[in-house]
Protein backbone atom coordinates (compact mmCIF):
# COMPACT_ATOMS: atom_id res chain seq x y z
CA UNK A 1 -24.55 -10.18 16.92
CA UNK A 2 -20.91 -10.70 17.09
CA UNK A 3 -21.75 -14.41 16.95
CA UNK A 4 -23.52 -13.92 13.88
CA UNK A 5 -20.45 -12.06 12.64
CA UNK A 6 -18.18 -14.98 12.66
CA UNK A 7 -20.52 -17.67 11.85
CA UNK A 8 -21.09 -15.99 8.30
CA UNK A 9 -18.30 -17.19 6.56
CA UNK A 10 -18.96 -14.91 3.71
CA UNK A 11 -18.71 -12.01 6.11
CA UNK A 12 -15.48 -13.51 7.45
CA UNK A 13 -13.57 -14.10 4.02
CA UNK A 14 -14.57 -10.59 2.99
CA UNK A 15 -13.94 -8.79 6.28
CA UNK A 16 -10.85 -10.54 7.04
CA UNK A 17 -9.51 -13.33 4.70
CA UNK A 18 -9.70 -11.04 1.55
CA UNK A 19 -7.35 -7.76 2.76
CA UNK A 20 -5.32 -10.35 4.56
CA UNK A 21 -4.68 -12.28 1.12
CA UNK A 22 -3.03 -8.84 -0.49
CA UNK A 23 -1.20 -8.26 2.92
CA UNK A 24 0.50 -12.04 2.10
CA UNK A 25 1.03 -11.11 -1.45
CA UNK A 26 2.56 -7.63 -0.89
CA UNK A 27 4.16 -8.67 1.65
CA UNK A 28 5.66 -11.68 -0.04
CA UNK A 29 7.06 -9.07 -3.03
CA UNK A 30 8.52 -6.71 -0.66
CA UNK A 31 9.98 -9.07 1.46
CA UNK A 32 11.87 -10.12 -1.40
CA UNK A 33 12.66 -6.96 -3.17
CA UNK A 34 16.01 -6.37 -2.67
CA UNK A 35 16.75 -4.63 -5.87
CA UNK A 36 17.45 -6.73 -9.00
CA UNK A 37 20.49 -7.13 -10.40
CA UNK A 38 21.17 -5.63 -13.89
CA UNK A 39 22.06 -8.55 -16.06
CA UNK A 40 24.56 -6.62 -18.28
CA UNK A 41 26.65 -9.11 -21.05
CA UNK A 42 30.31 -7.54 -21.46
CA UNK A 43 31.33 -8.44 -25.68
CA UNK A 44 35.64 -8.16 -25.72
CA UNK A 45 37.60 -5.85 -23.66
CA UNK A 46 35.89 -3.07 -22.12
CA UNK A 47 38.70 -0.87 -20.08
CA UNK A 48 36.41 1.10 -17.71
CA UNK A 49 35.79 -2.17 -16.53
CA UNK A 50 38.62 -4.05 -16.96
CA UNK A 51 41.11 -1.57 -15.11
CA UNK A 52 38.36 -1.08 -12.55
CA UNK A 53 40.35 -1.13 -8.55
CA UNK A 54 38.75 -4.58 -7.00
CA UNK A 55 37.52 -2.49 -4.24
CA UNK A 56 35.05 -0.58 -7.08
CA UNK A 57 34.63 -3.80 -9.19
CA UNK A 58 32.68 -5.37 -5.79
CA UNK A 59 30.55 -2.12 -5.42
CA UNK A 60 29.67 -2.79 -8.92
CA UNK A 61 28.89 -6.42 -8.72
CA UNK A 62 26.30 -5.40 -6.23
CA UNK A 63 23.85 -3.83 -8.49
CA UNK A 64 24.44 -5.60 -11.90
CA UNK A 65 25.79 -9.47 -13.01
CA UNK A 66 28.26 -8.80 -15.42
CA UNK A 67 29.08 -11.81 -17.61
CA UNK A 68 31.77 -11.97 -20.70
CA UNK A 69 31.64 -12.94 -24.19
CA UNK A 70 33.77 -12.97 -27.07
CA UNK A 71 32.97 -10.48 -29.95
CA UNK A 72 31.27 -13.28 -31.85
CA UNK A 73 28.67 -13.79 -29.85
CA UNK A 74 27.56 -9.90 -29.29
CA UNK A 75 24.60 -10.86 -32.15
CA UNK A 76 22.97 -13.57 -30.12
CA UNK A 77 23.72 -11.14 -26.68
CA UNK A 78 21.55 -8.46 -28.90
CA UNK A 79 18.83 -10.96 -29.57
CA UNK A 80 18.51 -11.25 -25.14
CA UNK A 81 17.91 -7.57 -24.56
CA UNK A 82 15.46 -7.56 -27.65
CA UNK A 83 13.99 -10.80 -26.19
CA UNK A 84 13.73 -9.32 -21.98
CA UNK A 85 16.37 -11.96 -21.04
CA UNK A 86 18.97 -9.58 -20.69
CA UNK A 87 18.94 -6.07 -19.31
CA UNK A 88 22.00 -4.17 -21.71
CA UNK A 89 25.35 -5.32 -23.94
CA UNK A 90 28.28 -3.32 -23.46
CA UNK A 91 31.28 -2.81 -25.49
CA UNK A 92 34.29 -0.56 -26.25
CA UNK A 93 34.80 1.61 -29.39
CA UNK A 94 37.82 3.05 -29.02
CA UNK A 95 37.18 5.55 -25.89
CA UNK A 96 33.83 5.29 -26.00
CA UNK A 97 31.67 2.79 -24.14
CA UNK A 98 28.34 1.09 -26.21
CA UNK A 99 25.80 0.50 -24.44
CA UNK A 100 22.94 -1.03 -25.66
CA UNK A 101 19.26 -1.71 -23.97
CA UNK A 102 16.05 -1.81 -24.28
CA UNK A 103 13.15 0.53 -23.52
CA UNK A 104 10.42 -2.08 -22.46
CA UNK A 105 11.08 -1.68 -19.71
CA UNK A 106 11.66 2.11 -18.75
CA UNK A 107 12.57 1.69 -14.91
CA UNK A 108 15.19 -0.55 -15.81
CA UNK A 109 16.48 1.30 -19.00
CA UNK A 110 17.25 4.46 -16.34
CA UNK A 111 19.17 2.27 -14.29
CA UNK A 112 21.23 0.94 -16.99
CA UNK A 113 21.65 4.72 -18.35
CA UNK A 114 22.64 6.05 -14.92
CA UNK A 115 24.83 3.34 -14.06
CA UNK A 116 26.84 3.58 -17.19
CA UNK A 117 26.95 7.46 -17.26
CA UNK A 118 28.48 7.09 -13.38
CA UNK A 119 31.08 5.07 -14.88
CA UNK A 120 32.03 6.77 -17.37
CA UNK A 121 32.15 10.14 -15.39
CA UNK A 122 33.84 8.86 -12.25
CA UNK A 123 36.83 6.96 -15.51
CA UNK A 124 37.04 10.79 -16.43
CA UNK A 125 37.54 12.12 -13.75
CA UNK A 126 40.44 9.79 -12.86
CA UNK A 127 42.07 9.84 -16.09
CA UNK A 128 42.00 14.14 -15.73
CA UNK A 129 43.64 13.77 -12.37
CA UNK A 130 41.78 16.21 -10.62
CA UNK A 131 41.00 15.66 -7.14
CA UNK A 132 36.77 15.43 -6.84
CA UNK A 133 35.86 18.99 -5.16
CA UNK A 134 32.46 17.86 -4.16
CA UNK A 135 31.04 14.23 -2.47
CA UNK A 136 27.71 12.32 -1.88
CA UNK A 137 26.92 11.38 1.44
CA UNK A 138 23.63 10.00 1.43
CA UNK A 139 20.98 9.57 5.03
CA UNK A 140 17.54 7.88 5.50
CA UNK A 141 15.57 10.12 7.93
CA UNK A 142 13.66 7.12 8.88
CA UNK A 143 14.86 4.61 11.32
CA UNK A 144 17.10 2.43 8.73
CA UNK A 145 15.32 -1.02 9.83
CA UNK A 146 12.59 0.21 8.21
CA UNK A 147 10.99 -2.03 5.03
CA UNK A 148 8.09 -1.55 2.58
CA UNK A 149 6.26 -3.88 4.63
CA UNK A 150 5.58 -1.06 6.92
CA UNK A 151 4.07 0.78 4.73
CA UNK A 152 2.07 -1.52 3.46
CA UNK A 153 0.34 -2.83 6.77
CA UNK A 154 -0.39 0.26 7.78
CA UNK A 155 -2.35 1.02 4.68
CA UNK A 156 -4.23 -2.36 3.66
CA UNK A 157 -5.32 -2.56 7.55
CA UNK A 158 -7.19 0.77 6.80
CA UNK A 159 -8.75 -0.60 3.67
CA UNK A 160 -9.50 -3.62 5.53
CA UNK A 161 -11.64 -1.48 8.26
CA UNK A 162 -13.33 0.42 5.57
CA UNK A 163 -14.31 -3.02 3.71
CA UNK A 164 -15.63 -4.78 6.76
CA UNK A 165 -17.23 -1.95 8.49
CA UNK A 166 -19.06 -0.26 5.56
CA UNK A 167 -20.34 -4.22 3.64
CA UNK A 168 -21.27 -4.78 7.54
CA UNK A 169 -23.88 -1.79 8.19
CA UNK A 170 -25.05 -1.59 4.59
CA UNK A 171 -25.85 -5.70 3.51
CA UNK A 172 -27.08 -6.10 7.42
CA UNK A 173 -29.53 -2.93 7.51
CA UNK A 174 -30.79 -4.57 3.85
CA UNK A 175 -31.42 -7.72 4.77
CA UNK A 176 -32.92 -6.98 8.61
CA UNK A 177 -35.36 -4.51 6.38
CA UNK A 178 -36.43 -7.10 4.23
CA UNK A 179 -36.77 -9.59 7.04
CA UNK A 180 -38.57 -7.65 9.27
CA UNK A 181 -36.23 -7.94 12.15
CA UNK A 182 -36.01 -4.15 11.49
CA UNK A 183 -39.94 -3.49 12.34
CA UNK A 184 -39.99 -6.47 15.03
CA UNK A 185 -36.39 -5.06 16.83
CA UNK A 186 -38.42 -1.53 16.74
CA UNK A 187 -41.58 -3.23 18.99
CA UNK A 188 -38.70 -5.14 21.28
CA UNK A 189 -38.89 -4.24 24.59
CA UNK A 190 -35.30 -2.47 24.43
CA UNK A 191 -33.85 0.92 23.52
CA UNK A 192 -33.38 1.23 19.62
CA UNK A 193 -29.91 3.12 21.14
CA UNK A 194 -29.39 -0.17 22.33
CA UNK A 195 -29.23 -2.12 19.23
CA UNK A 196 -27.16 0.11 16.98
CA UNK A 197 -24.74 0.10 19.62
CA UNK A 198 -24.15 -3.36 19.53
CA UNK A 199 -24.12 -3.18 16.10
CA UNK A 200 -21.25 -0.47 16.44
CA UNK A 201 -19.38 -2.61 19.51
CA UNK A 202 -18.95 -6.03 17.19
CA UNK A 203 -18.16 -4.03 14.56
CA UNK A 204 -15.44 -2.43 16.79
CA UNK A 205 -14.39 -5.65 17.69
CA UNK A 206 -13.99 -6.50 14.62
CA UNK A 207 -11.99 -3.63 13.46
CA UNK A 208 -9.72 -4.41 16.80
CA UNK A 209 -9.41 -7.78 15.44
CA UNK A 210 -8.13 -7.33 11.45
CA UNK A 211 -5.56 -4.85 13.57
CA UNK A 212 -4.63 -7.88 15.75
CA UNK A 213 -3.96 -10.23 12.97
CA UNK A 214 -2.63 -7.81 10.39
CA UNK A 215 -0.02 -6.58 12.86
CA UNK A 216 0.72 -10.46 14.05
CA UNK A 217 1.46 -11.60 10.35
CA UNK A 218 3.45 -8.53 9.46
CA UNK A 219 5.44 -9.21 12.72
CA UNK A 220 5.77 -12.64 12.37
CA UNK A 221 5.89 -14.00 8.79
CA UNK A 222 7.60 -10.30 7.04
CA UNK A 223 9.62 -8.44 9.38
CA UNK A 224 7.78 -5.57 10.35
CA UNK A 225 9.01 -3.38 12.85
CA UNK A 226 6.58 -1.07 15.22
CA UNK A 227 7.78 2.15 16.12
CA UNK A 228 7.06 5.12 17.88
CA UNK A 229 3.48 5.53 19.39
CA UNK A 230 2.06 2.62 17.64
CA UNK A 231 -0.94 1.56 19.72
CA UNK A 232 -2.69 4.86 19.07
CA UNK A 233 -3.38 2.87 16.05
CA UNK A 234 -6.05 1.87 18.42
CA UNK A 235 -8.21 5.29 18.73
CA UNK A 236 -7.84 5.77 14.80
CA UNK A 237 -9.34 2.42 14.18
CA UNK A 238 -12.20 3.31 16.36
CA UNK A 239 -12.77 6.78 14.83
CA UNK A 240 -12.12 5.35 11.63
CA UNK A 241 -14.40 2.43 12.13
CA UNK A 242 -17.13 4.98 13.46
CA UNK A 243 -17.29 6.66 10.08
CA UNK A 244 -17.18 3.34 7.48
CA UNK A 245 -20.06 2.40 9.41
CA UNK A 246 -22.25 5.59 9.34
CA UNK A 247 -21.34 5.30 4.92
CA UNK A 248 -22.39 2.10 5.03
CA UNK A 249 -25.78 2.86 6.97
CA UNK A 250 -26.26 5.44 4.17
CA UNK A 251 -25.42 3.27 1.44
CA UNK A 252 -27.78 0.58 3.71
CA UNK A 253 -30.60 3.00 3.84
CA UNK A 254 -30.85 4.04 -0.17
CA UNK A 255 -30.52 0.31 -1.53
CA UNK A 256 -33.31 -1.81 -1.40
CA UNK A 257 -31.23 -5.51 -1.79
CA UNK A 258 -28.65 -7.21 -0.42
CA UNK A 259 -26.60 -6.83 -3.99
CA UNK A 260 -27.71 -3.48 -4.58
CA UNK A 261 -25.98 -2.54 -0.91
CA UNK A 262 -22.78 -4.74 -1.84
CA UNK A 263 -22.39 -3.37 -5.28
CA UNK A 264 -23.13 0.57 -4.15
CA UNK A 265 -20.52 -0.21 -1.23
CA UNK A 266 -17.97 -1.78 -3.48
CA UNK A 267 -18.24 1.95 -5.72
CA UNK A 268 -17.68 3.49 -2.47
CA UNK A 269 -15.01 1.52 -0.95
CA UNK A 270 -12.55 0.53 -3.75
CA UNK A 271 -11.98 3.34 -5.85
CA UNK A 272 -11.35 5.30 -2.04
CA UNK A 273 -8.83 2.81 -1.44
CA UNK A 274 -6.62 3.75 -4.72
CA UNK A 275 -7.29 7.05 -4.24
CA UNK A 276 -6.27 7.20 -0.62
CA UNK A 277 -2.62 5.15 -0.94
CA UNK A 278 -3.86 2.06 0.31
CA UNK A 279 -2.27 -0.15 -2.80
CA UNK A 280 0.38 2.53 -3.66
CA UNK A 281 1.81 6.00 -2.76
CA UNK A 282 0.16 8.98 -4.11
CA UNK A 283 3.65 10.63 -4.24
CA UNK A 284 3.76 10.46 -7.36
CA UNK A 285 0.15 11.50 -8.40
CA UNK A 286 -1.09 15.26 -9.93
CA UNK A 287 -1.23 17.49 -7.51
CA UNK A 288 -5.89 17.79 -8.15
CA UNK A 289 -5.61 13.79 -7.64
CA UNK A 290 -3.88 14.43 -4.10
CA UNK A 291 -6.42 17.21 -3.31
CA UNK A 292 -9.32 15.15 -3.80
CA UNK A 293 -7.64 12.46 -2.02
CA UNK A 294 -7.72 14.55 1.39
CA UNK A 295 -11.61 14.91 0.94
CA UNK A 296 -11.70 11.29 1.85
CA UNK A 297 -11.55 9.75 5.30
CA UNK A 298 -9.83 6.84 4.32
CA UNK A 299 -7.12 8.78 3.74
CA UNK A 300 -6.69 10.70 6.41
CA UNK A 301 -7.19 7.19 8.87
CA UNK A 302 -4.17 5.89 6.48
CA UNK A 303 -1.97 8.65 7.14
CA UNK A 304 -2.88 8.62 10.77
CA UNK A 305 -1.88 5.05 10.95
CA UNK A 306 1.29 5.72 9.12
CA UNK A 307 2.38 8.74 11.66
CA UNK A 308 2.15 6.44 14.70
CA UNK A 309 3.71 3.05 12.96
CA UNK A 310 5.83 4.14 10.45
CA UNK A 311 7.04 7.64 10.80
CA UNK A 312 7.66 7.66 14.70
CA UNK A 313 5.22 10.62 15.66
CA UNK A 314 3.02 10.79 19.07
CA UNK A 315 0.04 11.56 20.25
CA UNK A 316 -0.13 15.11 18.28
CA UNK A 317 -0.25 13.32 14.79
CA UNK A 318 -3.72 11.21 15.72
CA UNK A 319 -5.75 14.72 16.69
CA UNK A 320 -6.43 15.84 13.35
CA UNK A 321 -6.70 12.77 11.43
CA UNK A 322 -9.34 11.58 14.45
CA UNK A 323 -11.76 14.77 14.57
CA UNK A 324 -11.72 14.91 10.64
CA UNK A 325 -13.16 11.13 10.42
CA UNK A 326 -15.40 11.86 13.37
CA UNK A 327 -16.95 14.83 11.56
CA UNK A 328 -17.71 12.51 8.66
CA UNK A 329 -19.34 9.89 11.10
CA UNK A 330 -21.83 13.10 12.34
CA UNK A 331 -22.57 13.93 8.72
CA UNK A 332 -23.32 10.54 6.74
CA UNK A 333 -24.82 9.87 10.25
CA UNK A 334 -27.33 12.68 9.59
CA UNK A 335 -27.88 11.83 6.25
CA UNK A 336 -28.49 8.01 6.58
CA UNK A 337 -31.03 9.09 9.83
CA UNK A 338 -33.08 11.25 7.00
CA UNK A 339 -32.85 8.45 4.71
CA UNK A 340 -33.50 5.34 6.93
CA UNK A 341 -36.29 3.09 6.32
CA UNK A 342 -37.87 0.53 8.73
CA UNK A 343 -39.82 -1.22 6.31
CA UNK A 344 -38.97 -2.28 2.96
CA UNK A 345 -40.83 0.05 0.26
């Protein structure tokens, strides 16, 4: 079987090539993503600037390119921001400070906003004279080597599992059926027990491998840096592995073609991936989009992953996340064993 895995190159570029080409991509964007630069055009003298101590004037220069032009070129500055080429135009009415930007693009709008509004406060404050009651002392609680990457790996290798191991059980079961390997494996002189457990070690395998490589590349080619417990990656992949298979045995067991089986996996698999974090944080999302996403096992074999790689926990953070994917492998299990088929109908 597990020779028959890797001979199908179709099987291959699905179970492996195809998560491993986002991995590159996000990986390539947040290797790279040391926050942009504001590209901010200064028109004439602009004191909050100007007067600026060097020592603040390089803190500033680290977040935004500031670049100077006379007053008679403010028109064609305008015509950037309108145009995306330029992020805001400052300038100085009397003691007030013009900014102008664009809302395209909201993220960057804020920053230009905030920036400014800093500025301005912090000139305020020095022209007043009063010494600043309160400061900002800011901490990351995670271990500050940390990247995106490691975030992302974690996540996509999940999605990867799900992929391979659910297209695996549901086109194979499909096309054994309508082969007849199904009926004539049945007659063999060998346990049934026997078969679907070597169906469930290469898949295993598999699963064992997309870890290896995943974890190589994000190593090697973007930085990513294991921590705590990270090999009890190794029991979630199995667990998680386990229950991808036993959905795609069900989805195996109610489609009668090879397409039918790739297309009703495909509904299963992808929209669980958004909805479990595995292309981007659910932070963010409604609080009924964040409950639905803990009815899914994907997500709970995502956050498991993420405890023992990213977030430094131990063996106590893989107990839950392991029994609840486990109890979904005993109940599609169930269901695809009152469903299954030997013979195509």
């Amino acid at each position: 079987m597990f020779l028959g895995f890797i001979r199908d190159r179709m099987t291959l570029f699905w179970a492996v090539l195809f998560p491993l080409m986002f991995l590159v991509l996000f990986g390539g964007i947040f290797t790279n993503q040391n926050a942009s630069k504001i590209e901010v055009t200064q028109v004439g003298a602009v004191s909050v600037l100007d007067q600026m101590p060097s020592e603040a004037r390089a803190g500033i220069e680290e977040s935004m390119d500031i670049t100077k032009v006379s007053e008679q070129d403010a028109d064609a500055a305008l015509d950037q921001v309108r145009s995306g080429d330029l992020d805001a135009v400052i300038s100085q009415d009397g003691d007030t400070l013009v900014v102008r930007y664009s809302r395209a693009d909201p993220v960057t709008a804020g920053r230009v906003i905030g920036m400014f509004q800093g500025l301005v406060d912090s000139a305020n404050l020095a022209a007043s004279g009063v010494t600043p009651q309160f400061s900002l002392s800011t901490h990351q609680v995670e271990n500050e080597s940390l990247k995106a990457i490691q975030y992302v790996t974690p996540s996509l290798l999940g999605w990867a599992v799900a992929m391979s191991a659910t297209f695996g059980a549901a086109v194979n079961l499909v096309a054994w059926r309508k082969s007849g390997l199904l009926r004539r494996l049945r007659l063999a002189p060998i346990p049934t027990s026997s078969v679907v457990l070597a169906r469930v070690g290469v898949s295993l395998m598999v699963a064992l491998g997309q870890a290896a490589i995943f974890v190589g590349l994000g190593v090697g080619a973007f930085g990513l840096q294991l921590t705590g417990w990270w090999p009890l990656v190794v029991p979630l992949l199995l667990a998680g592995t386990l229950s991808f298979l036993a959905i795609g045995m069900l989805a195996g067991s109610v489609c009668k073609t090879e397409e039918g089986a790739v297309g009703l996996a495909n509904f299963i698999v992808l929209p669980m991936a958004f909805l479990s974090g595995s292309f981007f944080p659910l932070d963010g999302a409604p609080g009924w989009l964040q409950a639905i996403s803990k009815l899914l096992p994907l997500r709970h074999l995502n956050e498991g992953m993420l405890d023992v790689m990213v977030r430094g926990e131990g063996p106590a953070a893989i107990v839950l996340p392991i029994a609840i994917l486990l109890a979904f492998t005993v109940v599609f299990a169930g269901i695809s064993a009152k469903l299954f088929r030997w013979d195509a109908a």
